[in-house]
N, C-alpha and C. Protein backbone atom coordinates (compact mmCIF):
# COMPACT_ATOMS: atom_id res chain seq x y z
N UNK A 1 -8.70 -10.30 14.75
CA UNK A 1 -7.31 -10.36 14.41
C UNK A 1 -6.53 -9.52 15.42
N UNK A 2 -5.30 -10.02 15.93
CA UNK A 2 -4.85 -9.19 16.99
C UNK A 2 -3.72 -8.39 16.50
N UNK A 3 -4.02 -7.11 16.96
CA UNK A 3 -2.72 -5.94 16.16
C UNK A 3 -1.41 -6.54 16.44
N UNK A 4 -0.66 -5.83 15.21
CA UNK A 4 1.10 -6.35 15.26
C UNK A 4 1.90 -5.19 15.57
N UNK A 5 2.51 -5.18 16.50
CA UNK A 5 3.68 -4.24 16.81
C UNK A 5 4.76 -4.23 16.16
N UNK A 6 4.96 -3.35 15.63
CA UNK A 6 6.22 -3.17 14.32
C UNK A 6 7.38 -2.50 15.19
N UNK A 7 8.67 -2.77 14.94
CA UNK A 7 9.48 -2.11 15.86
C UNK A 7 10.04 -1.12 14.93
N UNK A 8 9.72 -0.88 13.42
CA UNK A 8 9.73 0.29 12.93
C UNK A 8 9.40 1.38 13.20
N UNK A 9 7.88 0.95 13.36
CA UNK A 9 7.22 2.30 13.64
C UNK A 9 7.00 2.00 15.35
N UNK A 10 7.55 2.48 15.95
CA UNK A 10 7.65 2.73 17.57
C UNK A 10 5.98 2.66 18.55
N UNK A 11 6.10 1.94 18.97
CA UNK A 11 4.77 1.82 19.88
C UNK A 11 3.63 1.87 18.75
N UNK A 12 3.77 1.85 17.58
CA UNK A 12 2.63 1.75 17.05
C UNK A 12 1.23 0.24 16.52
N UNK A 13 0.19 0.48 16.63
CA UNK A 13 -0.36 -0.86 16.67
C UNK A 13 -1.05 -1.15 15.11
N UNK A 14 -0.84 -2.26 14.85
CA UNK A 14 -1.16 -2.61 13.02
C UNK A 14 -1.66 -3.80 13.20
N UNK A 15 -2.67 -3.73 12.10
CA UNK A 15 -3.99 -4.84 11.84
C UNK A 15 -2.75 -5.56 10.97
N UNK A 16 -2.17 -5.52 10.43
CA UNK A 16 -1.01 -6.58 9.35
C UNK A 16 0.52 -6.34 9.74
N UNK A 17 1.03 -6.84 9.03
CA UNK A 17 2.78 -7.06 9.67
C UNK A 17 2.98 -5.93 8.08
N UNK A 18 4.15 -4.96 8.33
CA UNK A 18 4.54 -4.55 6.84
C UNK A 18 5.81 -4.87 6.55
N UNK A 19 5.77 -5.12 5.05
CA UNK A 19 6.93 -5.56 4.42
C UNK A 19 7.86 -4.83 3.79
N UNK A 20 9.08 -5.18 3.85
CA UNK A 20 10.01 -4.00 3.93
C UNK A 20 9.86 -4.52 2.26
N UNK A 21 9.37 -3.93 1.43
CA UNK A 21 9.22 -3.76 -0.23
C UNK A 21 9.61 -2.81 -0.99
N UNK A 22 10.54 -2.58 -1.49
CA UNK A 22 10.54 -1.06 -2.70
C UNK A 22 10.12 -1.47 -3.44
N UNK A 23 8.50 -0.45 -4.53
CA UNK A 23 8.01 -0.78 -5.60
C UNK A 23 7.64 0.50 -6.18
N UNK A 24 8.49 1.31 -7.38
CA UNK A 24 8.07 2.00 -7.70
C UNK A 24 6.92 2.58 -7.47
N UNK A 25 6.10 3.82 -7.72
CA UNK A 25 4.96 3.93 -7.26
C UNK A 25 4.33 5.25 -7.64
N UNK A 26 3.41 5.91 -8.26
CA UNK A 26 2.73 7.15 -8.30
C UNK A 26 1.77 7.20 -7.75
N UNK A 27 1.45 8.17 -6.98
CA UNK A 27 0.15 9.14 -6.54
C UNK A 27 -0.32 9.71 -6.90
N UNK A 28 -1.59 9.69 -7.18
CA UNK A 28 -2.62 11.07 -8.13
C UNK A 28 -3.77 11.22 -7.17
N UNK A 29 -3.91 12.81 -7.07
CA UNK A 29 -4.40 13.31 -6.49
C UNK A 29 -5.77 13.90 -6.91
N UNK A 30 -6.89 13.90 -6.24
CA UNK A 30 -8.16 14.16 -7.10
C UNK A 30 -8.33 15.22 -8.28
N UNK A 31 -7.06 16.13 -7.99
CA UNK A 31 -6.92 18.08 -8.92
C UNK A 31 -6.15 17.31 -9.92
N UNK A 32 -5.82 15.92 -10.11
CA UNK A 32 -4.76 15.30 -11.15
C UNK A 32 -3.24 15.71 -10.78
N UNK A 33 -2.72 16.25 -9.52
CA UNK A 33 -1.48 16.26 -9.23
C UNK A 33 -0.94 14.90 -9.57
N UNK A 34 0.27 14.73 -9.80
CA UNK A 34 0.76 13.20 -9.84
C UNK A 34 2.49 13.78 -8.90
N UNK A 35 3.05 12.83 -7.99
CA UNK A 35 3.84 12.76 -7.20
C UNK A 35 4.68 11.39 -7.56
N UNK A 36 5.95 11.29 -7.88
CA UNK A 36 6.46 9.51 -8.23
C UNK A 36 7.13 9.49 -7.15
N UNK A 37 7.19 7.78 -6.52
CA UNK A 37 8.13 7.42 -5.58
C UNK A 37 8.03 6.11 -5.42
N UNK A 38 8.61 5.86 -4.69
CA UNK A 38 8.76 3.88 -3.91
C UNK A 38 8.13 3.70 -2.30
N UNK A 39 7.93 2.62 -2.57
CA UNK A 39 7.42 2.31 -1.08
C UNK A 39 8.30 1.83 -0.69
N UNK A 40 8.01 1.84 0.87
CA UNK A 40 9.34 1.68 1.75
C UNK A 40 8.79 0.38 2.46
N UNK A 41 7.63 0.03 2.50
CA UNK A 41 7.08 -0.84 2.99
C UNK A 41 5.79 -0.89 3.21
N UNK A 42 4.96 -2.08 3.12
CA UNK A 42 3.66 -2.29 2.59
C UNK A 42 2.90 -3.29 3.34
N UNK A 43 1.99 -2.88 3.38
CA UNK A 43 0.54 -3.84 4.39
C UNK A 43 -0.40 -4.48 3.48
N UNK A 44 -1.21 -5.40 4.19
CA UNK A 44 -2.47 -5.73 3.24
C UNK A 44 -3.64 -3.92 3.36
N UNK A 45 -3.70 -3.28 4.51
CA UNK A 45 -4.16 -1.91 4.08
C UNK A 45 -3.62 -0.73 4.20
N UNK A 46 -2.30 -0.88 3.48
CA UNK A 46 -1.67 0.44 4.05
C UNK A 46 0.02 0.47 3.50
N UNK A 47 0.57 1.33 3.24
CA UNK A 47 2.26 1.51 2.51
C UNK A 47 2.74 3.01 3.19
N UNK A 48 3.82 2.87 3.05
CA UNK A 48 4.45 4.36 3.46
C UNK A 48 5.18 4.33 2.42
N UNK A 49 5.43 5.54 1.55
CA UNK A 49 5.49 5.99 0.60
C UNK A 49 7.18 7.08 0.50
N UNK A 50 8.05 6.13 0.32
CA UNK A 50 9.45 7.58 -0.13
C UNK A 50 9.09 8.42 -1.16
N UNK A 51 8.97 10.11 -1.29
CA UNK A 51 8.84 10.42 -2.37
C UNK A 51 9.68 11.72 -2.81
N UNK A 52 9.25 12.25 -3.62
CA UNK A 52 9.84 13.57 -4.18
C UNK A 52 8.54 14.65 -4.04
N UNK A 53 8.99 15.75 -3.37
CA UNK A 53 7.97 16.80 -4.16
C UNK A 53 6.61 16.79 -3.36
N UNK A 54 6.44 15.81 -2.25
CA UNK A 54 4.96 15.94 -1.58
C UNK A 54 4.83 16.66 -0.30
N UNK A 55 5.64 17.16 -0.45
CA UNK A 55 5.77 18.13 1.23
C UNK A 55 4.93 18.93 1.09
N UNK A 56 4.00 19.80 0.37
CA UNK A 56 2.92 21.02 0.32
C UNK A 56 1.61 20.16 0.64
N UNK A 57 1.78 18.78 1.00
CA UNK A 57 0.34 18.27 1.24
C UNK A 57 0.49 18.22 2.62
N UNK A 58 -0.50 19.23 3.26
CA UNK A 58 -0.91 19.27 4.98
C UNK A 58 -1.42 18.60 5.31
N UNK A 59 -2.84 17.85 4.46
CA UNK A 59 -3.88 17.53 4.93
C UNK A 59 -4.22 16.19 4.26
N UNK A 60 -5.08 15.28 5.60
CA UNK A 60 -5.49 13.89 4.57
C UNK A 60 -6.17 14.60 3.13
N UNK A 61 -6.14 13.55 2.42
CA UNK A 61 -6.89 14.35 1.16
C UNK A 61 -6.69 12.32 0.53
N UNK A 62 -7.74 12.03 -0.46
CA UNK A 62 -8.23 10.70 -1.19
C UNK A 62 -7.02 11.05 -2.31
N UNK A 63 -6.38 9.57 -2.70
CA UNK A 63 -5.81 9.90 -3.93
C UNK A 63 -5.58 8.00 -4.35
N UNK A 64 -5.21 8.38 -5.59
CA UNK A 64 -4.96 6.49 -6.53
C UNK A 64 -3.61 6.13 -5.95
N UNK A 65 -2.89 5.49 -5.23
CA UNK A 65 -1.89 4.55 -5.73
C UNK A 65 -1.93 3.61 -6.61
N UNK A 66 -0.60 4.49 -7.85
CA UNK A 66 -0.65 2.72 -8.83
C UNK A 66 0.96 2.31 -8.26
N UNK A 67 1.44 1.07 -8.63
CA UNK A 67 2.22 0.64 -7.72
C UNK A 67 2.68 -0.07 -9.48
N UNK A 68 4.06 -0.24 -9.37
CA UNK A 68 4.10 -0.83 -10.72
C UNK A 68 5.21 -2.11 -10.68
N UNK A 69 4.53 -2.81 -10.92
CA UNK A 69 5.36 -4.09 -10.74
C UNK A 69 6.05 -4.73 -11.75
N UNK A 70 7.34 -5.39 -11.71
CA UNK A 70 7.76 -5.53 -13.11
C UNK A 70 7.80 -7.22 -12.42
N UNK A 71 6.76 -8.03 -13.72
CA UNK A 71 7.31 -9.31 -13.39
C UNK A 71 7.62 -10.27 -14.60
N UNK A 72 7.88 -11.59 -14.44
CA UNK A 72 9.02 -11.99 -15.74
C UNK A 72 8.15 -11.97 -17.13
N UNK A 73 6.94 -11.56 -17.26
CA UNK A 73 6.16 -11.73 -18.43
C UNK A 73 6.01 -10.15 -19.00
N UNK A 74 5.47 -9.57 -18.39
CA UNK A 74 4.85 -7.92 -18.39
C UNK A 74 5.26 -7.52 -17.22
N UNK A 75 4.57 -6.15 -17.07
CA UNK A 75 5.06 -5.16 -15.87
C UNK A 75 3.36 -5.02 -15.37
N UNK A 76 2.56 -4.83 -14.42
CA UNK A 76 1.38 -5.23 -13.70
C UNK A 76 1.50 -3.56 -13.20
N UNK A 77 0.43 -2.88 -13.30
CA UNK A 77 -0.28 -1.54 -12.71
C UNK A 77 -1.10 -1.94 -11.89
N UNK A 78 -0.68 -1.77 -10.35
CA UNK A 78 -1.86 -2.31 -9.18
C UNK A 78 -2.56 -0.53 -8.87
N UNK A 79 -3.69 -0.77 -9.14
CA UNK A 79 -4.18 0.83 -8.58
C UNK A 79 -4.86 0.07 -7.72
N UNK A 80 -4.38 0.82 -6.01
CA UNK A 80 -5.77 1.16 -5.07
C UNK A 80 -6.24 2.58 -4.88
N UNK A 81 -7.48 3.00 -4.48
CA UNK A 81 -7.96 3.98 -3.96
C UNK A 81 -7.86 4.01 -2.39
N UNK A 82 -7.03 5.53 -1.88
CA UNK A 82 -6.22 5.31 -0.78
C UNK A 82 -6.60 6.95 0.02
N UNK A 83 -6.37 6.98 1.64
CA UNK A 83 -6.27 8.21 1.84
C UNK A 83 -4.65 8.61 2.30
N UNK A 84 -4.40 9.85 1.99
CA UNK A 84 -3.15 9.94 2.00
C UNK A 84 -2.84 10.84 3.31
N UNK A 85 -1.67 10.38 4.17
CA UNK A 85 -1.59 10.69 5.66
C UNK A 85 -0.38 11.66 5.79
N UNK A 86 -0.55 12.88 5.92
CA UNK A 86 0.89 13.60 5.14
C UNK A 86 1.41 13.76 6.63
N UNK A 87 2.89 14.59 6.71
CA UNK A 87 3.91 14.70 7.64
C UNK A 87 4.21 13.63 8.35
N UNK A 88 4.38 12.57 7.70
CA UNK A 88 5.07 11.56 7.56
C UNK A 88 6.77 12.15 7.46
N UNK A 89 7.96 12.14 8.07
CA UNK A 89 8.90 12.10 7.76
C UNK A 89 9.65 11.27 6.94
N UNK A 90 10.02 11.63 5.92
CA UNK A 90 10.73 11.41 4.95
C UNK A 90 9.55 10.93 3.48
N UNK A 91 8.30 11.37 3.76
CA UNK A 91 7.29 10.29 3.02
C UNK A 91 6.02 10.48 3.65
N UNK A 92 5.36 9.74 2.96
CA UNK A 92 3.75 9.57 3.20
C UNK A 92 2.85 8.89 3.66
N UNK A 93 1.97 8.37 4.32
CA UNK A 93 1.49 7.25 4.99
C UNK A 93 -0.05 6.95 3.94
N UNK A 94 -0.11 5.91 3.33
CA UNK A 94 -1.17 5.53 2.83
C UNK A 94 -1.90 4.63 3.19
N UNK A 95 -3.39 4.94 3.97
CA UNK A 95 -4.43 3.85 3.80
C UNK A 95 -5.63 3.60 3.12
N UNK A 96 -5.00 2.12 2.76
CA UNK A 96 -6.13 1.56 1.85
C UNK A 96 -7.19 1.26 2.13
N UNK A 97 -8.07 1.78 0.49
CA UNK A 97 -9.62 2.05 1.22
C UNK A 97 -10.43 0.95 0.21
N UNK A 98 -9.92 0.95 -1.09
CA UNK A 98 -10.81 0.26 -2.08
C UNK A 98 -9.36 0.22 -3.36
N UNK A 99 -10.08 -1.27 -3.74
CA UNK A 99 -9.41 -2.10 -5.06
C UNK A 99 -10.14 -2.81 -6.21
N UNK A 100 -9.61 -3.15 -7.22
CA UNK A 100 -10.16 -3.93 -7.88
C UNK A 100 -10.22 -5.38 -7.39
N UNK A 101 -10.98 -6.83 -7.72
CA UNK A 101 -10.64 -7.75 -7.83
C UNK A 101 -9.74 -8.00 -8.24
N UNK A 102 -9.09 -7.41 -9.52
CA UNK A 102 -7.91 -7.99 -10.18
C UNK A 102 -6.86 -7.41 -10.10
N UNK A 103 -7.06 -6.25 -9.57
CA UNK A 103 -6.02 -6.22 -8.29
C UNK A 103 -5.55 -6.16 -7.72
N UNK A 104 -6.92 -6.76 -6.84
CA UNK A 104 -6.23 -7.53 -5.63
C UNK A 104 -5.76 -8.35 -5.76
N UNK A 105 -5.89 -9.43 -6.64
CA UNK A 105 -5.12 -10.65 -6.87
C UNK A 105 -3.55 -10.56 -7.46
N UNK A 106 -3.69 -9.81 -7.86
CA UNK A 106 -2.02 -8.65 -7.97
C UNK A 106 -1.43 -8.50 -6.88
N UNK A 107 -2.13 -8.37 -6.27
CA UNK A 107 -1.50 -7.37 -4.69
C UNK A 107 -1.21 -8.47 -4.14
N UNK A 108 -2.35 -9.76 -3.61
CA UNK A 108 -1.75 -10.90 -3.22
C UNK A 108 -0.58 -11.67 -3.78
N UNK A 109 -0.53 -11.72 -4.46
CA UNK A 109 0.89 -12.22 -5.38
C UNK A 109 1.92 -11.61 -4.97
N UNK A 110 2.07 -10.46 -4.98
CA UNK A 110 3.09 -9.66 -5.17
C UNK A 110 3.24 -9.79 -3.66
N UNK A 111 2.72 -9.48 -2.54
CA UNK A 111 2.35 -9.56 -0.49
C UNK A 111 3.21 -11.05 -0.74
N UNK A 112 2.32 -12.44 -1.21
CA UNK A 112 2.75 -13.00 -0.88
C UNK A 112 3.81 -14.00 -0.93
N UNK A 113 4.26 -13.60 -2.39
CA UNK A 113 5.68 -14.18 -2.85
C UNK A 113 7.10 -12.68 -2.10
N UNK A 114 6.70 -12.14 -0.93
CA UNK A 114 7.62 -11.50 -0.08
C UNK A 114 7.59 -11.93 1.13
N UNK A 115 6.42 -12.89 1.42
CA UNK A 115 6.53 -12.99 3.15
C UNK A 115 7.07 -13.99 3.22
N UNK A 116 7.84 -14.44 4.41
CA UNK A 116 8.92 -15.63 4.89
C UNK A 116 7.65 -16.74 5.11
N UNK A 117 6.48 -16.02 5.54
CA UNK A 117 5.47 -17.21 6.12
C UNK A 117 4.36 -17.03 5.03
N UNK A 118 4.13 -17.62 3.88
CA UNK A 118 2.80 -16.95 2.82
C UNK A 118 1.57 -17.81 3.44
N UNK A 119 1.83 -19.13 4.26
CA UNK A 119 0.64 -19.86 4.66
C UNK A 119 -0.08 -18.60 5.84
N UNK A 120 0.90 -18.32 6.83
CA UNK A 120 0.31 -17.17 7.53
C UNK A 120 -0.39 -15.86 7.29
N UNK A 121 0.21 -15.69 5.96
CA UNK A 121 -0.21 -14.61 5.48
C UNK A 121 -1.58 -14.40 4.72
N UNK A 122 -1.46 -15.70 4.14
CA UNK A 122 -2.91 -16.31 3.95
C UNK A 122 -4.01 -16.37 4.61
N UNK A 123 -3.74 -17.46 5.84
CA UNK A 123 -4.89 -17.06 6.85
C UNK A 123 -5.39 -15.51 7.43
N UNK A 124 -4.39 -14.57 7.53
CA UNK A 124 -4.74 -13.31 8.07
C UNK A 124 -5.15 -12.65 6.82
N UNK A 125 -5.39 -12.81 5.46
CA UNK A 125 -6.09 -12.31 4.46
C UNK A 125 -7.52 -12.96 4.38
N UNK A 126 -7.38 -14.14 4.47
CA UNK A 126 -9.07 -14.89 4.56
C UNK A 126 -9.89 -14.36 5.96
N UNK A 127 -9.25 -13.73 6.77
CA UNK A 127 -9.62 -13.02 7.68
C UNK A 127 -10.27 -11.71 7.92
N UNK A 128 -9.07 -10.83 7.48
CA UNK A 128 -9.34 -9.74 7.27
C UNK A 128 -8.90 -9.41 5.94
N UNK A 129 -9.10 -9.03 4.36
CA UNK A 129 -8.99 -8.45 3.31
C UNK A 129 -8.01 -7.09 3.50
N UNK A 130 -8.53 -6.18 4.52
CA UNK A 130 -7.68 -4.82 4.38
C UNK A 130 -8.38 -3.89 3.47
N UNK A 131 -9.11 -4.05 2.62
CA UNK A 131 -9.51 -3.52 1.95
C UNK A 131 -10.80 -4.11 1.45
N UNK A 132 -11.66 -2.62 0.77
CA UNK A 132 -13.09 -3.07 0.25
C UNK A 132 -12.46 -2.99 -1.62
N UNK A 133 -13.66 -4.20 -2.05
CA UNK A 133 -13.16 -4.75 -3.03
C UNK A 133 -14.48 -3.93 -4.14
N UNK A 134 -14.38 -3.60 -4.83
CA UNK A 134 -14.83 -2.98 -6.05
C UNK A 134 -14.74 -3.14 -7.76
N UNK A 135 -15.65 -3.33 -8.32
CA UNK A 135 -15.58 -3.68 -9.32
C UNK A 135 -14.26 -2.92 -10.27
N UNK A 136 -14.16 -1.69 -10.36
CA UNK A 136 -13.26 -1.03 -10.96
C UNK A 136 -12.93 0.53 -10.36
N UNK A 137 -11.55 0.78 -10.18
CA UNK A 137 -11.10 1.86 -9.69
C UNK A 137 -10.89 2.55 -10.84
């Protein structure tokens, strides 16, 4: 798969295109810290994170994103297991490491009822996933 140059993030090189998405969102941290915020935009492995309150984190460190989706039936809790990329300005950089099957099939839904191209987006998921898939997070 050939990296995508985002003109967001400046000279930087990405396995997926990210989508400019706000979706509510909490972080929990292995000590059970919890941090709330929105994403600012989202990958098949990876989100940057607006938040409140996470500036004392220096260091990568493993933590859950649940991501909370409100759609016309119920509201959907996507947890991945993520490492968290701090001094990020304004926010946090998250990459995804591991998901459920179900969801991921969440996550696809949600990825691909936002992209202008979902057939494209498709093929570069049957490609590359972004993530390792796990029975339960």
């Amino acid at each position: 798969m050939a990296s995508v140059t985002n003109t967001a993030f400046v000279n930087e090189q990405r396995k997926f295109p990210r989508y400019n998405i706000q979706i509510p969102a909490s972080i929990r941290l292995k000590n059970g810290v919890q941090y709330q915020g929105k994403t600012n935009n989202i990958s098949n492995n990876g989100a940057f994170i607006e938040y409140c309150g996470a500036a004392n984190i220096t260091k990568e460190t493993h933590c859950v994103l649940a991501l909370f989706v409100e759609g016309k039936i119920r509201s959907e809790e996507i947890k991945i297991k993520c490492v968290l990329k701090p001094d990020r300005k304004g926010g946090i950089g998250l990459e995804f490491k591991t998901m459920s099957a179900d969801d991921f099939i969440n996550f696809i839904d949600l990825l691909s009822s936002k992209t202008p191209d979902p057939d494209k987006y498709f093929t570069e998921l049957k490609n590359n996933p972004g993530v390792e898939l796990v029975d339960k997070i």
